[in-house]
Protein backbone atom coordinates (compact mmCIF):
# COMPACT_ATOMS: atom_id res chain seq x y z
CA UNK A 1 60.28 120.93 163.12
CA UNK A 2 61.07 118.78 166.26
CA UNK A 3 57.83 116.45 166.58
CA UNK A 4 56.50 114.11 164.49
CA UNK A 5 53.58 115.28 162.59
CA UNK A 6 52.08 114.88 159.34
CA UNK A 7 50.62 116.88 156.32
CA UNK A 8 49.34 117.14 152.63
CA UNK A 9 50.64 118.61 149.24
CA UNK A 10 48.27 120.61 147.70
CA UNK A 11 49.30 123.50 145.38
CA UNK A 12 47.49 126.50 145.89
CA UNK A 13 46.41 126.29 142.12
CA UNK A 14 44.66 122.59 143.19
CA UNK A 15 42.01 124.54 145.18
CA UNK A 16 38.42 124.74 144.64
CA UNK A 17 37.41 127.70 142.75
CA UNK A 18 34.75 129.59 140.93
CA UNK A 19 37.23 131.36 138.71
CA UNK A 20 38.84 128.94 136.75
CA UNK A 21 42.24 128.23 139.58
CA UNK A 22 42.57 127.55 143.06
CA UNK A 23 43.42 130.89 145.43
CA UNK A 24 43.68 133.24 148.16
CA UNK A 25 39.45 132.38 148.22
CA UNK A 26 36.63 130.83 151.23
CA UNK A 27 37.96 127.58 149.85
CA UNK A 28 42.05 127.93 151.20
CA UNK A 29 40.21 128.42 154.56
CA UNK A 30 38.05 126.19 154.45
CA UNK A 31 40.64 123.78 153.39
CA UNK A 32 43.11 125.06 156.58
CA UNK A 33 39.79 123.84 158.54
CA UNK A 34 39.58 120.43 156.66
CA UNK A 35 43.44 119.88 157.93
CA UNK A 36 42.65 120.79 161.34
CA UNK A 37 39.66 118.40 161.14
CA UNK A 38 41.71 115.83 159.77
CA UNK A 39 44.63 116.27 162.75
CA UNK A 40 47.27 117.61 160.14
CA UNK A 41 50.44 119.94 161.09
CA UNK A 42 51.73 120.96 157.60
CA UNK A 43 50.49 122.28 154.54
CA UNK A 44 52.87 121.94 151.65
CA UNK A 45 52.39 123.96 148.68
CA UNK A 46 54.41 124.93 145.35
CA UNK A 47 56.21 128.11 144.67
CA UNK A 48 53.90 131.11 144.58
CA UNK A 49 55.84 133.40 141.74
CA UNK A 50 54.48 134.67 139.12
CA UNK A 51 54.26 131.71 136.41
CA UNK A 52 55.88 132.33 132.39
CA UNK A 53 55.67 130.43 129.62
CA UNK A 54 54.32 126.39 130.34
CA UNK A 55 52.91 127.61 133.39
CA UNK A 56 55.13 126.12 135.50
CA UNK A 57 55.46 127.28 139.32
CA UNK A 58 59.34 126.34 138.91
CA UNK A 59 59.78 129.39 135.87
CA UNK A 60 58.89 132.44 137.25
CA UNK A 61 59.25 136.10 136.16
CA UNK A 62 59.98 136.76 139.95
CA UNK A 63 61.77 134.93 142.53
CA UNK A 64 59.73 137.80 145.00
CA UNK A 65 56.74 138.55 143.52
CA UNK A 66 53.65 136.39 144.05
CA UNK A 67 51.28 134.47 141.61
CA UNK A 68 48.25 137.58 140.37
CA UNK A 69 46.35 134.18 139.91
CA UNK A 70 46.19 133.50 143.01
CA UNK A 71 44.26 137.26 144.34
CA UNK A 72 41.20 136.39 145.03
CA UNK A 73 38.45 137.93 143.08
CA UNK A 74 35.53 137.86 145.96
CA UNK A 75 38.10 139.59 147.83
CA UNK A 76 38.35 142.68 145.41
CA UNK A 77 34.67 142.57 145.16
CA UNK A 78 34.31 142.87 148.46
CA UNK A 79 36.31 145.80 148.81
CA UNK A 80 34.47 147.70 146.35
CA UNK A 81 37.26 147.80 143.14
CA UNK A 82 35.75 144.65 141.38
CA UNK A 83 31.74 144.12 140.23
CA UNK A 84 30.99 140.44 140.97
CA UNK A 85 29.14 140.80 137.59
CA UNK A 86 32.04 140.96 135.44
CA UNK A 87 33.66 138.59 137.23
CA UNK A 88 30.92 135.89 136.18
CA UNK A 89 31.26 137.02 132.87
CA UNK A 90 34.46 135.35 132.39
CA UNK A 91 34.83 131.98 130.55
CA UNK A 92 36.74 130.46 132.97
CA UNK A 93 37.02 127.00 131.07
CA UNK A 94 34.56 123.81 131.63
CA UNK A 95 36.41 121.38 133.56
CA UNK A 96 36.22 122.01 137.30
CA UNK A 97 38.93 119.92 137.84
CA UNK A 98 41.26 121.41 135.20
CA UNK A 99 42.87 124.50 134.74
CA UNK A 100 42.53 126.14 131.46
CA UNK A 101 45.80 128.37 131.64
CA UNK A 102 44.96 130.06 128.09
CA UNK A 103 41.43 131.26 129.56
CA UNK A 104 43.03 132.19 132.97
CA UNK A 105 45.60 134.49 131.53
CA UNK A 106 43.03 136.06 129.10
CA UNK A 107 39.67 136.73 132.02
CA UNK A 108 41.61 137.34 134.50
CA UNK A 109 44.65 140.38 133.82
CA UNK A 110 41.23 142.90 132.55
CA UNK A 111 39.66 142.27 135.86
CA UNK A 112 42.61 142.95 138.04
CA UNK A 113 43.48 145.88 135.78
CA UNK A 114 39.80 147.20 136.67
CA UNK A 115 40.17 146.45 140.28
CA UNK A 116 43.39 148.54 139.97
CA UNK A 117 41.86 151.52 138.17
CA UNK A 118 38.95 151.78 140.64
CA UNK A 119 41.11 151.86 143.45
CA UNK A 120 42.92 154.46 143.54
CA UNK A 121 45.24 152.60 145.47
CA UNK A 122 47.99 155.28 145.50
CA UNK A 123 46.07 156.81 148.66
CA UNK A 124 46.35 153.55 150.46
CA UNK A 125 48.46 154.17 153.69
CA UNK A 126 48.97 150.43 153.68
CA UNK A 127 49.62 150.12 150.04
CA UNK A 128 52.49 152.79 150.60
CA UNK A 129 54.10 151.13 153.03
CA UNK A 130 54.32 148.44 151.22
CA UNK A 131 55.86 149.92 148.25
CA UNK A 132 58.25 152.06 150.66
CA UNK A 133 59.57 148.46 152.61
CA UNK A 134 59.58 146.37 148.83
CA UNK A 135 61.06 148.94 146.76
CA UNK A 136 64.31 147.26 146.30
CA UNK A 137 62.60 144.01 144.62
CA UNK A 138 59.15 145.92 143.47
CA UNK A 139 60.63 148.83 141.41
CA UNK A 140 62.63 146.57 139.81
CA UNK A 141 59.83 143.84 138.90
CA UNK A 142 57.11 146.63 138.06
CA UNK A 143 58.92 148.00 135.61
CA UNK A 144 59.74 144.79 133.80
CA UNK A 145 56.32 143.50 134.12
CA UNK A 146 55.60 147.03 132.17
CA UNK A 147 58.28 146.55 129.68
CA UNK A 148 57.24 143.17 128.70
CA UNK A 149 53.81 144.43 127.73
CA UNK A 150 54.86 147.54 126.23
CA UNK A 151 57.07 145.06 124.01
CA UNK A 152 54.18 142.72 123.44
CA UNK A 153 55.66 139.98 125.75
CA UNK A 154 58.94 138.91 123.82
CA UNK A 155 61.91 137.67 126.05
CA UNK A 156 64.20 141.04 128.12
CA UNK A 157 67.09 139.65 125.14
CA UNK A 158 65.13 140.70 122.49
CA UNK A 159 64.67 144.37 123.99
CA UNK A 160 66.17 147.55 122.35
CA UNK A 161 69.50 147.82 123.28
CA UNK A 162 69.68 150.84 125.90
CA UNK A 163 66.93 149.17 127.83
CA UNK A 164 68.25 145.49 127.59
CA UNK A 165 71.10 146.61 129.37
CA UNK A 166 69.52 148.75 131.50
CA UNK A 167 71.36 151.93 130.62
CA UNK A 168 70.17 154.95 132.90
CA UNK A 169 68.87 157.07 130.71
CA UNK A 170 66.59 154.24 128.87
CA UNK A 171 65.66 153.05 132.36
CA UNK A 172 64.40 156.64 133.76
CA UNK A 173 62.64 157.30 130.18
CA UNK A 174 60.44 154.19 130.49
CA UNK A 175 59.44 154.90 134.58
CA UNK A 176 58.12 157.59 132.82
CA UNK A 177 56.65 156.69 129.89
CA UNK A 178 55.07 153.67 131.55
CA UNK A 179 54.39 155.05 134.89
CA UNK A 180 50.37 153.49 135.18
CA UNK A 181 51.28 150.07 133.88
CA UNK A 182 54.22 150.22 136.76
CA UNK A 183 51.39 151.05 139.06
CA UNK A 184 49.27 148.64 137.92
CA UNK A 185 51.90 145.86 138.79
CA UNK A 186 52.89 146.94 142.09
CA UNK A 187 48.92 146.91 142.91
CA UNK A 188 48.88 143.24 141.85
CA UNK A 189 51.67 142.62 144.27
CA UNK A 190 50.44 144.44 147.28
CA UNK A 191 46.59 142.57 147.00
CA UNK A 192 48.50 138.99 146.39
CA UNK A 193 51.34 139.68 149.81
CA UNK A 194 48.02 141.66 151.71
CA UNK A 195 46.16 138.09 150.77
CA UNK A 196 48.07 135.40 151.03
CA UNK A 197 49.54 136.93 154.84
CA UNK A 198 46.15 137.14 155.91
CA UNK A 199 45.69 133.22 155.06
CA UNK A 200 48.91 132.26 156.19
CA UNK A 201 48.28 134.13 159.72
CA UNK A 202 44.50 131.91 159.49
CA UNK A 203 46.23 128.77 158.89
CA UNK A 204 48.96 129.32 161.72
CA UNK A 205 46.22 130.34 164.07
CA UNK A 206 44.97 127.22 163.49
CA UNK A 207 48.19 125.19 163.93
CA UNK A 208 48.68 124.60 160.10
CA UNK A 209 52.15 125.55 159.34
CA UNK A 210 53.01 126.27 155.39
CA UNK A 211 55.92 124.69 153.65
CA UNK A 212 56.58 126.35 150.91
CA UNK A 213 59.17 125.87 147.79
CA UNK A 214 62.15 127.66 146.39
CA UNK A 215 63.56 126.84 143.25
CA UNK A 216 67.02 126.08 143.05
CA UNK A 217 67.31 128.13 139.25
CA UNK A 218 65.53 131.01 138.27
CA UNK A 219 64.21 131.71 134.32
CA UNK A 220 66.12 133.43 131.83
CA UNK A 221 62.86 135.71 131.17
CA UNK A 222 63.01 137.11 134.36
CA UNK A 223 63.59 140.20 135.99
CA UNK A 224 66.15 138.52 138.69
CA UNK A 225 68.18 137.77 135.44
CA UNK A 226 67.68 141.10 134.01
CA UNK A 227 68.42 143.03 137.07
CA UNK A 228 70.82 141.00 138.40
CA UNK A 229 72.70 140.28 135.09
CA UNK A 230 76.74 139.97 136.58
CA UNK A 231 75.10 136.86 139.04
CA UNK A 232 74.48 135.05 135.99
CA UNK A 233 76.36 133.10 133.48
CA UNK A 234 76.20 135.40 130.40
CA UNK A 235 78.30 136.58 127.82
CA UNK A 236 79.01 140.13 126.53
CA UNK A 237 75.31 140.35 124.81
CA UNK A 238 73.51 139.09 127.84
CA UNK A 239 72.68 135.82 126.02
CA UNK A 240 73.10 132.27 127.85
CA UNK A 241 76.60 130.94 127.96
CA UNK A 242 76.13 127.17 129.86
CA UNK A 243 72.38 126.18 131.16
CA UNK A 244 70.67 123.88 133.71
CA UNK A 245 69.82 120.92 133.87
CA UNK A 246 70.05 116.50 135.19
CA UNK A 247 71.68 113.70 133.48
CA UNK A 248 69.90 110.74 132.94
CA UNK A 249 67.95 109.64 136.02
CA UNK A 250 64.63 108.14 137.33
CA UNK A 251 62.34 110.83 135.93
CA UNK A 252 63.90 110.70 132.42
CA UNK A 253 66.07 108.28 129.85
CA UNK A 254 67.86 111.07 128.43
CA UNK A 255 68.01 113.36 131.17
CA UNK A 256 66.52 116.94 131.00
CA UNK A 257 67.72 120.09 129.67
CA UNK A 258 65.88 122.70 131.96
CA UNK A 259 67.62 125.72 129.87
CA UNK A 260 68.15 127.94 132.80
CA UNK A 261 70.57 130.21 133.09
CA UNK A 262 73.54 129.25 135.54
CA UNK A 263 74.65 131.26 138.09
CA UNK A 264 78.17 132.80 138.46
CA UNK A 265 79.12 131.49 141.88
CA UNK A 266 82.78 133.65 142.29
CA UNK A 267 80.33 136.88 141.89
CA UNK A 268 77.98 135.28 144.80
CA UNK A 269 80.92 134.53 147.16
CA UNK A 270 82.36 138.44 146.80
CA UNK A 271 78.66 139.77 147.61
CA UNK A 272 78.37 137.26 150.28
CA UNK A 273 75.54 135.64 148.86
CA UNK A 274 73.67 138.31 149.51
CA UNK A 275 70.96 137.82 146.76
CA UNK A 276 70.28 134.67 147.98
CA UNK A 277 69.97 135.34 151.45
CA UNK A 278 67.30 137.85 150.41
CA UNK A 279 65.90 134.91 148.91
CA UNK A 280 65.47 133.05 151.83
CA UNK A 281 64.38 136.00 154.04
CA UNK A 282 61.56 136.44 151.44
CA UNK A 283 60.63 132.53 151.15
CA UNK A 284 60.89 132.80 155.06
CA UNK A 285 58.33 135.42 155.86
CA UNK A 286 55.92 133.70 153.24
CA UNK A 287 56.06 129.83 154.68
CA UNK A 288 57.47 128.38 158.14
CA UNK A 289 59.36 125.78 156.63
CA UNK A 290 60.90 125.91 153.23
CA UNK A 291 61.96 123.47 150.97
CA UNK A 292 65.16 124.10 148.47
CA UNK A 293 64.20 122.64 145.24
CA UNK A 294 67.18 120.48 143.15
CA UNK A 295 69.44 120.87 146.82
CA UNK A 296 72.14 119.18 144.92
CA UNK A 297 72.59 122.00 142.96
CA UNK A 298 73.87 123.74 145.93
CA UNK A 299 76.88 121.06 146.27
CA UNK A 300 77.40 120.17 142.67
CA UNK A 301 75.21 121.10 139.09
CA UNK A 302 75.23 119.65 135.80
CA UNK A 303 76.13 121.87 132.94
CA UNK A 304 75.09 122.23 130.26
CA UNK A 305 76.49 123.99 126.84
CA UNK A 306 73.43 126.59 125.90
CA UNK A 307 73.70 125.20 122.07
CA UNK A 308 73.16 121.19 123.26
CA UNK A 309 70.11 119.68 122.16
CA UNK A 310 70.18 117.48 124.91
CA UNK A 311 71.46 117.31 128.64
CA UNK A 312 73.30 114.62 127.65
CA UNK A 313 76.08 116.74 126.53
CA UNK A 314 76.76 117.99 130.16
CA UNK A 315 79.21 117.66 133.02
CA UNK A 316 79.31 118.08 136.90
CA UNK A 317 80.69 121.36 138.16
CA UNK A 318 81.25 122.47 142.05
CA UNK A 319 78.69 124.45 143.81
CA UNK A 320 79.03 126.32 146.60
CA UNK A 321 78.60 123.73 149.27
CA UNK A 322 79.37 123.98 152.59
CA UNK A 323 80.05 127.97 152.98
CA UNK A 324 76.49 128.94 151.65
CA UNK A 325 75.30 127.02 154.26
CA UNK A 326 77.57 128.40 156.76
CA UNK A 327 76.73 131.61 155.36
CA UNK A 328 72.88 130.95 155.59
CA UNK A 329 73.09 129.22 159.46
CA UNK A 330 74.77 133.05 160.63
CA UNK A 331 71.96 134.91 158.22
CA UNK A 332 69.36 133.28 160.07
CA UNK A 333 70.40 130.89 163.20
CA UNK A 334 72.04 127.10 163.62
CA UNK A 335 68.38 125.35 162.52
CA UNK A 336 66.98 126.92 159.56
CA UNK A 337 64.05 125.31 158.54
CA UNK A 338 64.51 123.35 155.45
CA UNK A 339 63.92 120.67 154.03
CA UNK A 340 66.25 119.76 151.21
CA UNK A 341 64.67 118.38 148.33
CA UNK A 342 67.63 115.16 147.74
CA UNK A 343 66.53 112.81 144.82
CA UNK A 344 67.81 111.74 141.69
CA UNK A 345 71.55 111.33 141.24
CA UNK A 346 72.90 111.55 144.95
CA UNK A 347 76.40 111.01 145.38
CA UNK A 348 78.20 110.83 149.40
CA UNK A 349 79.23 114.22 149.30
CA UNK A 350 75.51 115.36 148.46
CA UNK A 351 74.59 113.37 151.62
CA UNK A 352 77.48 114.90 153.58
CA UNK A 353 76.05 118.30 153.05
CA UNK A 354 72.88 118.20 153.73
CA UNK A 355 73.96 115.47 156.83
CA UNK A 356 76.26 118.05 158.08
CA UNK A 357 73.54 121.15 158.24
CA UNK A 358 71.07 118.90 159.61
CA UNK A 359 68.73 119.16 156.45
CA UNK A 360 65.95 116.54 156.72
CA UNK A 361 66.34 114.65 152.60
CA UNK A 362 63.26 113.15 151.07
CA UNK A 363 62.12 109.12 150.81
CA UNK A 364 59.70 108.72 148.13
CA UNK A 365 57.86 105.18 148.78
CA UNK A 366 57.08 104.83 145.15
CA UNK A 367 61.13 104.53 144.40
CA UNK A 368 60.98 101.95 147.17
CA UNK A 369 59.64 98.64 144.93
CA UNK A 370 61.93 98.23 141.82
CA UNK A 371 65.60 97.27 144.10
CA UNK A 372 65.63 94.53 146.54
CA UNK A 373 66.93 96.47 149.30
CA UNK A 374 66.23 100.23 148.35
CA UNK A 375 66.84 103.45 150.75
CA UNK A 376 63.68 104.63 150.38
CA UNK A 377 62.19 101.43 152.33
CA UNK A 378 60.64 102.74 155.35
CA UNK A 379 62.92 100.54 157.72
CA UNK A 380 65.88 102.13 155.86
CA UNK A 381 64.37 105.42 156.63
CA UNK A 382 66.31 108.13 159.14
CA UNK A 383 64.19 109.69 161.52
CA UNK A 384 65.63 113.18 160.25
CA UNK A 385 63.47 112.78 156.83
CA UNK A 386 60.43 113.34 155.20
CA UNK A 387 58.19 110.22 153.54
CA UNK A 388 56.07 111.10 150.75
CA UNK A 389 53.89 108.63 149.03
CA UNK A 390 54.80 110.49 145.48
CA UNK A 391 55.54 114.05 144.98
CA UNK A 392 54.12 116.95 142.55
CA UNK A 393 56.86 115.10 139.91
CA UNK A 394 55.56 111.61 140.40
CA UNK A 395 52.71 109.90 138.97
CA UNK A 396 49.54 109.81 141.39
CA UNK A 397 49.99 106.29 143.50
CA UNK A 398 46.67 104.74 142.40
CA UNK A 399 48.41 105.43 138.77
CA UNK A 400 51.72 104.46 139.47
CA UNK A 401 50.78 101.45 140.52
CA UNK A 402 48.34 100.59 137.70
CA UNK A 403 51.58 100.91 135.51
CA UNK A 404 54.44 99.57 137.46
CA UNK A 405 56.02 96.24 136.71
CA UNK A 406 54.40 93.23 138.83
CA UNK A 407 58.11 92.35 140.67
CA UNK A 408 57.11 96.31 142.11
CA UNK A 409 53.17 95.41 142.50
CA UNK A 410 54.19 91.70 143.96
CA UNK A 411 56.39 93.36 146.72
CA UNK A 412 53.60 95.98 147.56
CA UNK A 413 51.36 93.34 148.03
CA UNK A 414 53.44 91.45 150.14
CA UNK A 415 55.19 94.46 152.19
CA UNK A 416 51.89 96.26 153.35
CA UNK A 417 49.68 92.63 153.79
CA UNK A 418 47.57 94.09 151.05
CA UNK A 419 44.99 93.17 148.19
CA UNK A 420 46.19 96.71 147.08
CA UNK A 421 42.44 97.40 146.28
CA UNK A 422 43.03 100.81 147.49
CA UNK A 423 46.97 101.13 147.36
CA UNK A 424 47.05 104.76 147.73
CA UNK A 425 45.83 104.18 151.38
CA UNK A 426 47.86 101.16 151.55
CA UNK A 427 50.79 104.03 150.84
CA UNK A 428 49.21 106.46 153.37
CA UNK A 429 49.12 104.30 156.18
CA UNK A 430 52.86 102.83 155.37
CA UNK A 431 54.21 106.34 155.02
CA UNK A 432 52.75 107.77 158.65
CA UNK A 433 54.06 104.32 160.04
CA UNK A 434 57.23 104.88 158.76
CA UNK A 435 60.45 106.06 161.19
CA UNK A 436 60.63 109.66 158.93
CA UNK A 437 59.99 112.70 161.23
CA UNK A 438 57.54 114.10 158.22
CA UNK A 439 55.39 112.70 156.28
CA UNK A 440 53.47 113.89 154.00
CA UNK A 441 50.69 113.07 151.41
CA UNK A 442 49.69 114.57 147.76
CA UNK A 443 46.00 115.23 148.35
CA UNK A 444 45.13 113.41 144.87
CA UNK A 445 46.10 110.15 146.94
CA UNK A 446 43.30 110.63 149.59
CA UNK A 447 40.99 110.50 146.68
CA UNK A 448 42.54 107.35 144.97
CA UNK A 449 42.79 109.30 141.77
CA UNK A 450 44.54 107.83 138.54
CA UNK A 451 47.03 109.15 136.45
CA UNK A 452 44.42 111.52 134.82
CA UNK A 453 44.83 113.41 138.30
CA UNK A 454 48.52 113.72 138.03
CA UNK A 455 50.13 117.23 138.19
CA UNK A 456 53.42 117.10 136.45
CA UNK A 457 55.24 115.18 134.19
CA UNK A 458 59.14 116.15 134.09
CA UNK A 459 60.02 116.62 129.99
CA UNK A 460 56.98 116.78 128.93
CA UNK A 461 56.13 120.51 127.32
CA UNK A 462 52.44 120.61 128.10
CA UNK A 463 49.57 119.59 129.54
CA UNK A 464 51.12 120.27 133.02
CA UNK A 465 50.01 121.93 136.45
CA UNK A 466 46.60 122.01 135.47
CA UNK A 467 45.00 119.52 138.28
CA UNK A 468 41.97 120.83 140.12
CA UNK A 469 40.52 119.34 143.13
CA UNK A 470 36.58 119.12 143.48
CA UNK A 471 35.03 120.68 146.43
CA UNK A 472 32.51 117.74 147.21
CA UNK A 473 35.95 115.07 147.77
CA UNK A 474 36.99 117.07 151.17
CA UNK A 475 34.16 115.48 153.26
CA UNK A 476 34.39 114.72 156.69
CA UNK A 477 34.58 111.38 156.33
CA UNK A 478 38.12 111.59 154.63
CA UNK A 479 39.20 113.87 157.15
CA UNK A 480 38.16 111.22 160.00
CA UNK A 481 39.96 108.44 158.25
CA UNK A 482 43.00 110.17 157.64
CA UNK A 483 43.06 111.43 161.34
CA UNK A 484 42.56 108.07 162.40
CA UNK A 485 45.78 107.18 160.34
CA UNK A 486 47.52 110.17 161.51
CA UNK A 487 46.85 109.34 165.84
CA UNK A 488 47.38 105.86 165.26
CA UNK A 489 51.07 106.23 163.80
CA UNK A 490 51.73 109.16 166.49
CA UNK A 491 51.81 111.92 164.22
């Protein structure tokens, strides 16, 4: 993390696919060879758990299990457990550059339970090993992957009693009784780690270097919560006391009520942090650089009473600041890569932490038009920071600036000597040129796209995470103007 380089944001669920959402497929390493082409260093992607309810990479059943989307289908054809037949067979929706989550979840769970029953995977010396080193995270997630089938996918709350709080004898009756479907889910896991190393090991070989995502808060439906119940902030029936959330801020008017369960800090601190340090090591082994999603969480977090309708109803509450850190720099050495993710409401002692660890924070040039002197203007940059044009939260740049107020457009224009006839290049070239030590680009903005093209929208319920890239707009000829860019600002 020393030189200046450069890279591109593109979710793994963004890829070019033939079954319905971007993977582990020909078309992740092709696209590792498109950023080589193109002189890039990083590859920036979203969280890889498994996704619940909205879809979105930042709720997860699993802070350690990976995405079964993202297995690769050719791949379990290839090794004999899938017929490429009944993969085409799928309806995989229409739009190649949308994900149809509803079809996804319905074509693709059969297929990988085939793959699973012709593979007798038990055999496997690799797949053993793999359950022997995981066990302590697998057992654990296999079983509650199993359980919320066998109770036709309600939340772990609404469980029967014995097995909601995970009494012994419920929790040895159900290994039992659901002993295939456990198998089943630790197959999943072993084909999506077995993947995704293989690609990450292609892209390093390469010099592509992965920076991946770890969300500050984990999901109530999840089996860290269930499994890890005395971390959380829960009462006597395991239901939420205070959830997560932001005040008002620049994403939202009213701020957002995220509904995640808190954690209970004083229970971290006597275990040393030990869950999250496991965390990291995971997140560590999976991406070279890692960024911490909501960092300010980590310092200070806004809580929220479970019954509020709003976030608005919330109050700031101490973190663990600087001795998770400290904790973290002896878990894993004085310069853990890490970039922490710093906007919305940052106050001096946010800034002091991650200042005082080193942490590279994150300039956002879209925030950089509305003020008359903002901090995300590249000459107010630090060198120790990352420059992105927009992130996975922001509008794409084309569409931002098709909607932002003309003071904002005006002072583009006049900033970056432009007509602003193609202002997400306009935003490329000002981000490389900028002082940050990072910079890094969503991939819609190589494309120009509009706000069709845009991949999340914080607070709004649906109709999220569903962008798709099409294979024919990765031509050499973006890759030679974007290297051009990249060797001209010394990146």
């Amino acid at each position: 993390m020393s030189e200046r380089a450069a890279g591109i944001l593109m979710p793994i669920s963004s890829l070019p696919s033939d079954y319905g959402i971007g993977c582990f497929s020909k078309s992740a390493y092709e696209f590792v060879d498109w950023l080589k082409e193109a002189g890039q260093t990083y590859w920036q992607i979203l969280p890889l758990g498994p996704t619940s309810y909205g879809d979105s990479p930042y709720q997860s059943f699993s802070t350690f299990a990976g995405n079964p989307y993202f297995i690769d289908l050719d791949t379990l054809v290839e090794e004999g457990v899938l017929d490429k037949k009944d993969c085409e067979k799928v309806n995989w929706g229409k739009k190649p550059d949308e994900v149809d989550y509803e079809k996804i979840y319905k074509g693709r769970y059969p297929l990988l339970r085939k793959a699973y029953e012709n593979s007798d995977i038990s055999k496997n010396p690799d797949y053993q090993k793999f359950v022997a080193e995981n066990s302590w995270w697998l057992s654990d997630y296999a079983l509650f992957m199993a359980l919320k089938s066998h109770f036709n996918n309600v939340s772990w709350g609404e469980w029967e009693t014995d097995i909601k709080f995970r009494k012994p004898e419920a929790m040895s009756q159900y290994e039992e009784q659901l002993s295939d479907d456990i198998g089943y889910w630790k197959f999943i896991q072993f084909e999506f780690y077995r993947q995704w190393n293989a690609l990450k090991q292609y892209a390093n070989s390469n010099g592509i270097e992965i920076i991946g995502d770890i969300p500050i808060y984990m999901g109530y439906d999840s089996v860290d919560v269930w499994a890890n119940q005395g971390e959380f902030q829960l009462d006597e029936n395991l239901t939420l006391i205070k959830v997560a959330g932001v005040p008002p801020d620049a994403f939202s008017d009213a701020g957002q009520k995220w509904g995640n369960p808190l954690y209970d800090w004083k229970y971290h601190k006597k275990t040393n942090y030990e869950w999250w340090m496991e965390r990291f090591k995971t997140q560590f082994l999976l991406s070279d650089i890692v960024r911490i999603d909501h960092f300010r969480g980590l310092e200070s977090y806004w809580e929220i009473p479970a019954d509020s309708e709003t976030a608005l109803n919330g109050k700031w509450v101490d973190g663990p600041k600087d001795e998770f850190f400290e904790v973290l720099i002896k878990t894993f050495g004085e310069e853990p890569p890490i970039i922490a993710e710093d906007l919305g409401i940052i106050t001096d002692d946010v800034r002091a932490l991650r200042d005082k660890f080193g942490l590279p924070g994150m300039k956002i040039l879209q925030f950089a038009f509305e003020d008359e002197d903002s901090n995300y203007l590249p000459y107010n940059q630090p060198y120790n920071c990352v420059c992105y044009t927009g992130t996975h939260d922001n509008d794409t740049t084309t569409g931002w600036y098709a909607t932002a107020s003309e003071k904002a457009r005006d002072k583009v224009r006049r900033y970056m000597n432009t007509d602003a006839s193609q202002v997400s290049w306009d935003f490329i070239r000002t981000c490389f040129g900028s002082p940050a030590r990072f910079a890094i680009i969503p991939v819609q903005d190589l494309f120009c796209q509009g706000s069709d093209c845009r991949m999340n929208t914080p607070g709004k319920a649906d109709g999220n995470w569903a962008y798709r890239m099409k294979k024919e707009l990765l031509t050499s000829d973006v890759a030679k103007r974007l290297y051009d860019v990249t060797k001209l600002y010394g990146r």
